[in-house]
Protein backbone atom coordinates (compact mmCIF):
# COMPACT_ATOMS: atom_id res chain seq x y z
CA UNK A 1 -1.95 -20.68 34.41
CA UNK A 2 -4.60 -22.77 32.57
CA UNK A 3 -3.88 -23.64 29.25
CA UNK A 4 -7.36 -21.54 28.03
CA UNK A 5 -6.01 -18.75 29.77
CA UNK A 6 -3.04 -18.74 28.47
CA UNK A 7 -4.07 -19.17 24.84
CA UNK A 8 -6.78 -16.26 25.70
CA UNK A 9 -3.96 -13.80 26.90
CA UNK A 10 -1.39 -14.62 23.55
CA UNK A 11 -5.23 -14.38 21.10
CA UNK A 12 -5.20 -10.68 23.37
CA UNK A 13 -1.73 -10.27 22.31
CA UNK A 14 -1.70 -11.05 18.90
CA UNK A 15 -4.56 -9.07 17.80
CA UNK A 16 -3.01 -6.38 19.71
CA UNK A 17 0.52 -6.35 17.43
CA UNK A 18 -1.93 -7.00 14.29
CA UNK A 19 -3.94 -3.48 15.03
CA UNK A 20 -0.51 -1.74 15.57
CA UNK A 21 1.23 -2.95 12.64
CA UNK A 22 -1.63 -1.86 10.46
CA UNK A 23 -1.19 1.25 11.43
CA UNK A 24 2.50 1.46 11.68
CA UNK A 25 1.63 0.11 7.97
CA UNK A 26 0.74 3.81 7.21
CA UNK A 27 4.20 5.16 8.55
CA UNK A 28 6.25 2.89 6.48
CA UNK A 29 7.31 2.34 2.71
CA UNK A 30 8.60 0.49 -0.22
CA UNK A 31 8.22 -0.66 -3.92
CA UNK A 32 10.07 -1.50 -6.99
CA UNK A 33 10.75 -0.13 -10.57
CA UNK A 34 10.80 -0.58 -14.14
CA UNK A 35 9.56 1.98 -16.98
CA UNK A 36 7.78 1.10 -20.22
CA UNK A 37 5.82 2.82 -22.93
CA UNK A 38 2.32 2.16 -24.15
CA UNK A 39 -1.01 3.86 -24.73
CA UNK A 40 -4.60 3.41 -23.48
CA UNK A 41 -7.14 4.27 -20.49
CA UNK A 42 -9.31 7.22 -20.09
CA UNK A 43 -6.90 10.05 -21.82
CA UNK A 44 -3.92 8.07 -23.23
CA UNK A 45 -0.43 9.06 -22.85
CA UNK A 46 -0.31 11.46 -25.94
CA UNK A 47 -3.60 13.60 -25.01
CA UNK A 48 -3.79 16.63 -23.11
CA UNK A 49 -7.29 16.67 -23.08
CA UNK A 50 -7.66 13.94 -21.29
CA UNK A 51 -10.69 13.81 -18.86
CA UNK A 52 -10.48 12.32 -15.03
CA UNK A 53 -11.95 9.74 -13.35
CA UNK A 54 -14.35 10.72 -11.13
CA UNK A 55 -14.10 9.08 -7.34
CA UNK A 56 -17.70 7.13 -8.23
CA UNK A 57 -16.18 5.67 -11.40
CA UNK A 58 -13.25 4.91 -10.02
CA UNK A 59 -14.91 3.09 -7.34
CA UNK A 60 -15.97 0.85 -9.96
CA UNK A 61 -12.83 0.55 -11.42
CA UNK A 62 -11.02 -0.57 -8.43
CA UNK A 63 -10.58 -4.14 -7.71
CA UNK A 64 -13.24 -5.86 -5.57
CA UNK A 65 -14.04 -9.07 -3.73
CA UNK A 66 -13.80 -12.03 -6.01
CA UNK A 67 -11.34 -10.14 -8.45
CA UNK A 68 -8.37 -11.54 -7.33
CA UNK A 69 -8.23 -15.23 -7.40
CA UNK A 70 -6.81 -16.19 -3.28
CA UNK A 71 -7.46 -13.16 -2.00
CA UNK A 72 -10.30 -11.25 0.31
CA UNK A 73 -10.26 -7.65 -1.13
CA UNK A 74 -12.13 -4.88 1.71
CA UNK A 75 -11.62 -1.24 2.20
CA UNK A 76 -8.16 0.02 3.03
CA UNK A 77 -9.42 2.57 5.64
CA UNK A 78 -9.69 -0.37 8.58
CA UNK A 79 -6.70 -0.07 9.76
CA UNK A 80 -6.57 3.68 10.08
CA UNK A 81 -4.96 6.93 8.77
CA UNK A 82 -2.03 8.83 9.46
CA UNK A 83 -3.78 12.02 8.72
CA UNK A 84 -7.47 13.10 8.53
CA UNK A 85 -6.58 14.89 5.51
CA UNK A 86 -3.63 15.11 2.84
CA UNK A 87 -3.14 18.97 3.05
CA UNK A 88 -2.34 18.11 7.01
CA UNK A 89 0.63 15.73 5.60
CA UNK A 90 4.38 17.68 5.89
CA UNK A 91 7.07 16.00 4.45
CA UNK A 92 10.50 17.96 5.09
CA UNK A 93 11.44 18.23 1.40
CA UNK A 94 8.96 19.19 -1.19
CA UNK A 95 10.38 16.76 -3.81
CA UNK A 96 9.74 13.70 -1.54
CA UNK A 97 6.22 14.64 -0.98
CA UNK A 98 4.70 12.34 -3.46
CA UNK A 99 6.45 9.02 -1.81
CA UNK A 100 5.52 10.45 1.55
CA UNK A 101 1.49 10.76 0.25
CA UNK A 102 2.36 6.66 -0.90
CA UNK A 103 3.31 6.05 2.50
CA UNK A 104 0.73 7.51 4.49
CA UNK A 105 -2.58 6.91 2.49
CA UNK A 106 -3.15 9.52 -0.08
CA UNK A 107 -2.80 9.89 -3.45
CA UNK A 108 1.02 10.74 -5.15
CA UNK A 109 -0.67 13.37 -7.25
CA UNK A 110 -2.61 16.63 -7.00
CA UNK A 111 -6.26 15.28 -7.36
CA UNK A 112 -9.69 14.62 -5.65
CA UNK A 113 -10.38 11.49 -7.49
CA UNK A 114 -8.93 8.69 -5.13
CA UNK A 115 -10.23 5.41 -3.63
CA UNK A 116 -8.16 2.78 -2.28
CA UNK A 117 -8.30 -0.87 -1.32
CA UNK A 118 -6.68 -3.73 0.99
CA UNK A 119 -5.79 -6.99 -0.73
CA UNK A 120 -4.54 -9.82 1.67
CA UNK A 121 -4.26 -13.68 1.26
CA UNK A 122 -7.82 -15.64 1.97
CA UNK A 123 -6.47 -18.44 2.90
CA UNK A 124 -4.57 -16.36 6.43
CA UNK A 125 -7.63 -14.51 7.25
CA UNK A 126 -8.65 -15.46 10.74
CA UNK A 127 -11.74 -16.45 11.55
CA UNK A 128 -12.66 -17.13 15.50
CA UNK A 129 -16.28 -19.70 15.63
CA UNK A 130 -16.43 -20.03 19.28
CA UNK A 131 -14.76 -19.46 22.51
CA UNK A 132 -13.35 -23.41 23.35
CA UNK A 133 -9.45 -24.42 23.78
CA UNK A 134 -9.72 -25.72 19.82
CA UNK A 135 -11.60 -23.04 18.65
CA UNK A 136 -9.42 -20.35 20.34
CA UNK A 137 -5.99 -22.60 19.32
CA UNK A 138 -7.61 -22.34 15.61
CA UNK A 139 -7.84 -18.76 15.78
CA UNK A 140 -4.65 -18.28 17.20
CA UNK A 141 -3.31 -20.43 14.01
CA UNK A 142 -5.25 -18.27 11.40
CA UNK A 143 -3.84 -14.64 13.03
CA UNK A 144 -0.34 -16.41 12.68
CA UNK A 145 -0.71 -17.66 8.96
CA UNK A 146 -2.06 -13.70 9.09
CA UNK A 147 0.51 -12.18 10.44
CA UNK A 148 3.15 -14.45 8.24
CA UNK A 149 1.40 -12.48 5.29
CA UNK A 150 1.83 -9.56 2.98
CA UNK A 151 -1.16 -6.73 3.29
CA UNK A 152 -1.51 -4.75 -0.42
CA UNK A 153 -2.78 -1.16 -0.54
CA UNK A 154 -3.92 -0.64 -3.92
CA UNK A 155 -5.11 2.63 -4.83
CA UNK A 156 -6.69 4.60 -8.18
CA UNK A 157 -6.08 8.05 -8.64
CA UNK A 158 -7.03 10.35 -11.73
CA UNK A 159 -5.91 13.53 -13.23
CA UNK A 160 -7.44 16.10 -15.88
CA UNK A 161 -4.33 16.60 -19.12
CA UNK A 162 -1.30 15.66 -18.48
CA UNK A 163 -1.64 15.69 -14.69
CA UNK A 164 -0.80 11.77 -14.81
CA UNK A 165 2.20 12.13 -17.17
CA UNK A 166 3.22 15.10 -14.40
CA UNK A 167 2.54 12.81 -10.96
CA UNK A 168 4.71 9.92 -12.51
CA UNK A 169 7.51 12.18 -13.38
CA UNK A 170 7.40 13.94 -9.53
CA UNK A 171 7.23 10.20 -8.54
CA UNK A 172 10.31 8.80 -10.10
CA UNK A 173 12.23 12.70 -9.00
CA UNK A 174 11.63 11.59 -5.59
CA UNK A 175 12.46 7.88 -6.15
CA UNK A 176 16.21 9.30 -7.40
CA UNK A 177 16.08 12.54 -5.04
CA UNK A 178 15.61 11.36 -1.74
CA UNK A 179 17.86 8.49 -1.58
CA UNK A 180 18.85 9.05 1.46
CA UNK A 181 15.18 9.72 3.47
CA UNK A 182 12.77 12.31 4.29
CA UNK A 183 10.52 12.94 7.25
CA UNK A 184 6.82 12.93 7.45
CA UNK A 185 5.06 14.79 10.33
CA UNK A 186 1.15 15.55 10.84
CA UNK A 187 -0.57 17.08 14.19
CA UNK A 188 -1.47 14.83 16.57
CA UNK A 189 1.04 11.75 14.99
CA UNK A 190 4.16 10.68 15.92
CA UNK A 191 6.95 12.36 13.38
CA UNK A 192 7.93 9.60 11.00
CA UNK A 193 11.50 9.46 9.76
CA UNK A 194 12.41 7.07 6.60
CA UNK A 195 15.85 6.60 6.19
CA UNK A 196 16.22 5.33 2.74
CA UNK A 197 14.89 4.87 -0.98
CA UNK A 198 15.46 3.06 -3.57
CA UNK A 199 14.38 1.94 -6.85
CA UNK A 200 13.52 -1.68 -8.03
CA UNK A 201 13.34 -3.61 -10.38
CA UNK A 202 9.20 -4.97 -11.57
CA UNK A 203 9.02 -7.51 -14.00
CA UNK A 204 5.28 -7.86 -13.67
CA UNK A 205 4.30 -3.86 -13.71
CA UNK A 206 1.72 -3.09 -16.42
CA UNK A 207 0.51 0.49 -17.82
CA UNK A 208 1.90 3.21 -20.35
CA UNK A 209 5.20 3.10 -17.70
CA UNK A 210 5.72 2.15 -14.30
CA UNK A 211 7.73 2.68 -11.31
CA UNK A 212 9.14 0.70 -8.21
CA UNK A 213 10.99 1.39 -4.95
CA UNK A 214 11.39 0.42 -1.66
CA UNK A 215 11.44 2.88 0.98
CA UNK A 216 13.20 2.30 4.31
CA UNK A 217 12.24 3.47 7.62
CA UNK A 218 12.77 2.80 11.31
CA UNK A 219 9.84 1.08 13.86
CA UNK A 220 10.97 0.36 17.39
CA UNK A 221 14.04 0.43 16.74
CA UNK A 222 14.31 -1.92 13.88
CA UNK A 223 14.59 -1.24 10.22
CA UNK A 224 11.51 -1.94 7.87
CA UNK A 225 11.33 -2.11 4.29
CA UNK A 226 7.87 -1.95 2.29
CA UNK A 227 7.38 -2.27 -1.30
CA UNK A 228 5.75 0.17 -3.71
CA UNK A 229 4.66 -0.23 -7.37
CA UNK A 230 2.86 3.11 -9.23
CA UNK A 231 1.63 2.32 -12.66
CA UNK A 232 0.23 4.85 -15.21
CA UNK A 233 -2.89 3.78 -17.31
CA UNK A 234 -3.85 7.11 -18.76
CA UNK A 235 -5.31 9.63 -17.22
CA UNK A 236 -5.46 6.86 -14.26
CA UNK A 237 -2.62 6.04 -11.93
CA UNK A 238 -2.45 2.91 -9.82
CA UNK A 239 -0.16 2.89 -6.71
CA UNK A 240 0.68 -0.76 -5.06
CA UNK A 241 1.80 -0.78 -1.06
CA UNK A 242 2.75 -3.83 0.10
CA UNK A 243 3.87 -4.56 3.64
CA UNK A 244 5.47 -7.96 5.52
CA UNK A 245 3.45 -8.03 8.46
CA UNK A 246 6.12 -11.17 9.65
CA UNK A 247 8.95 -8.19 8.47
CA UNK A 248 6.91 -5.51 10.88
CA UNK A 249 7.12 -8.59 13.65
CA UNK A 250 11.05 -9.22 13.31
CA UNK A 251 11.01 -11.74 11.14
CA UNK A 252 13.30 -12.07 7.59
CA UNK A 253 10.67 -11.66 5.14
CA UNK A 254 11.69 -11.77 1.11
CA UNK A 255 8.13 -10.43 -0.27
CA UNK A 256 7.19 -7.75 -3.37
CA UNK A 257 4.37 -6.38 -4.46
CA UNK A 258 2.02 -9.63 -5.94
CA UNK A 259 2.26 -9.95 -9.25
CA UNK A 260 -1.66 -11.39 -9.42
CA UNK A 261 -3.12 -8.31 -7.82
CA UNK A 262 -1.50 -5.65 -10.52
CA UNK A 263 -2.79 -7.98 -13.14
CA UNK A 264 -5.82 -8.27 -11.49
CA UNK A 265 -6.31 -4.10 -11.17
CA UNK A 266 -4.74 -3.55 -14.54
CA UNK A 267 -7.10 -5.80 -16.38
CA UNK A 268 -9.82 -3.61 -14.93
CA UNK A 269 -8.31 -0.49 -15.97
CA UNK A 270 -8.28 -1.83 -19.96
């Protein structure tokens, strides 16, 4: 075979395990956790009357391109859903359902104020100029630096009252109540069976409290761990998904949810 063939079929290759572990991305889980108190955002932590976010300010709210120093920030949808819809999601036991909505794209808590975003390093994006040996072998480097790499989901959800205070408490119920798995199923998906949560330790969380877990669940055959983060900042509730693509590949990977992009959201949320 010649030697720009061969690089051709393995750039074919690649891009092909990079699609499916983005969306095997939305079948898998994990995060850390740590609690604190504090006060502040849109309806702080001792007001029932606080007022939601709606999805337009939130979409202003959310962390964007150039927020996050090292980092390309896009839309989160790219790499597919799990489900058209939230209401189509079934987890097997009710109190899981709120890591299971983590896990597959949607928002932990009863709302329609939700947008979400993808943070991943700049420096591994790959970027193909041209179709020569170099210029393929370049490209070839960049989707391995890329696949080497943790993907964020980073997400904003808001609630009218107390609804926050309520989401973060059905959050960390299902963090200690479904140690030992749950099952996610929608029509037309593959059934998705987690095996394991448990909680974490986050010495970089930031909001009036704060959550983390990992969540544990089986691809091909092998065992994969992703990391979560949910953070309350008033009426406003940021959820952090991160997920070793080099971990989805096989590879050992010791990762957690970047410290510089839930600084970068929280600062936003102030």
């Amino acid at each position: 075979m010649k030697r720009s063939s061969g690089v051709r079929t393995a750039a074919t290759v690649t891009v092909s395990v990079l699609s499916l572990a983005l969306v095997a991305g939305c079948g898998s889980s994990a995060g850390s956790d740590e609690s604190k108190n504090a006060s502040g955002g849109k309806g702080s932590s001792t007001t029932a009357a606080a007022k939601a976010y709606t999805a337009a300010e939130l979409r202003k709210l959310v962390i964007a391109k150039g927020d996050v120093a090292g980092y390309d920030v896009r839309s989160a949808d790219i790499g597919g859903k799990y489900a058209p819809s939230k209401d189509l999601v079934k987890v097997t036991d009710a109190e899981c359902a709120p890591i299971g909505y983590i896990v597959t794209g949607f928002a932990p808590g009863d709302t329609t104020s939700y947008v979400n975003r993808m943070a991943t390093p700049a420096s591994t994006e790959p970027s193909p100029t041209g179709t020569s040996d170099e210029d393929l072998e370049n490209a070839m480097n960049g989707l391995q630096d890329f696949l080497d790499s943790t993907m964020t989901i980073v997400s904003l959800s808001s609630y009218d009252g107390e609804g926050a205070q309520r989401t973060m408490k059905s959050v960390s119920a299902a963090v200690s109540g479904c140690a030992s798995g749950f099952t996610v199923s929608a029509k037309g998906q593959d059934t998705q069976r987690f095996t394991k949560v448990a909680l974490e330790k986050s010495t970089t969380a930031t909001g009036d409290e704060s959550i983390a877990f990992e969540v544990t669940g089986r691809t091909e055959g092998e065992n994969q761990v992703v990391h979560a983060v949910v953070a309350r900042h008033g009426s406003t509730i940021a959820t952090y998904y991160s997920i070793s693509l080099a971990a989805m590949a096989g590879k050992k990977s010791d990762y957690s949810v970047p410290a510089e992009v839930m600084k970068a959201q929280a600062a936003k949320l102030k």
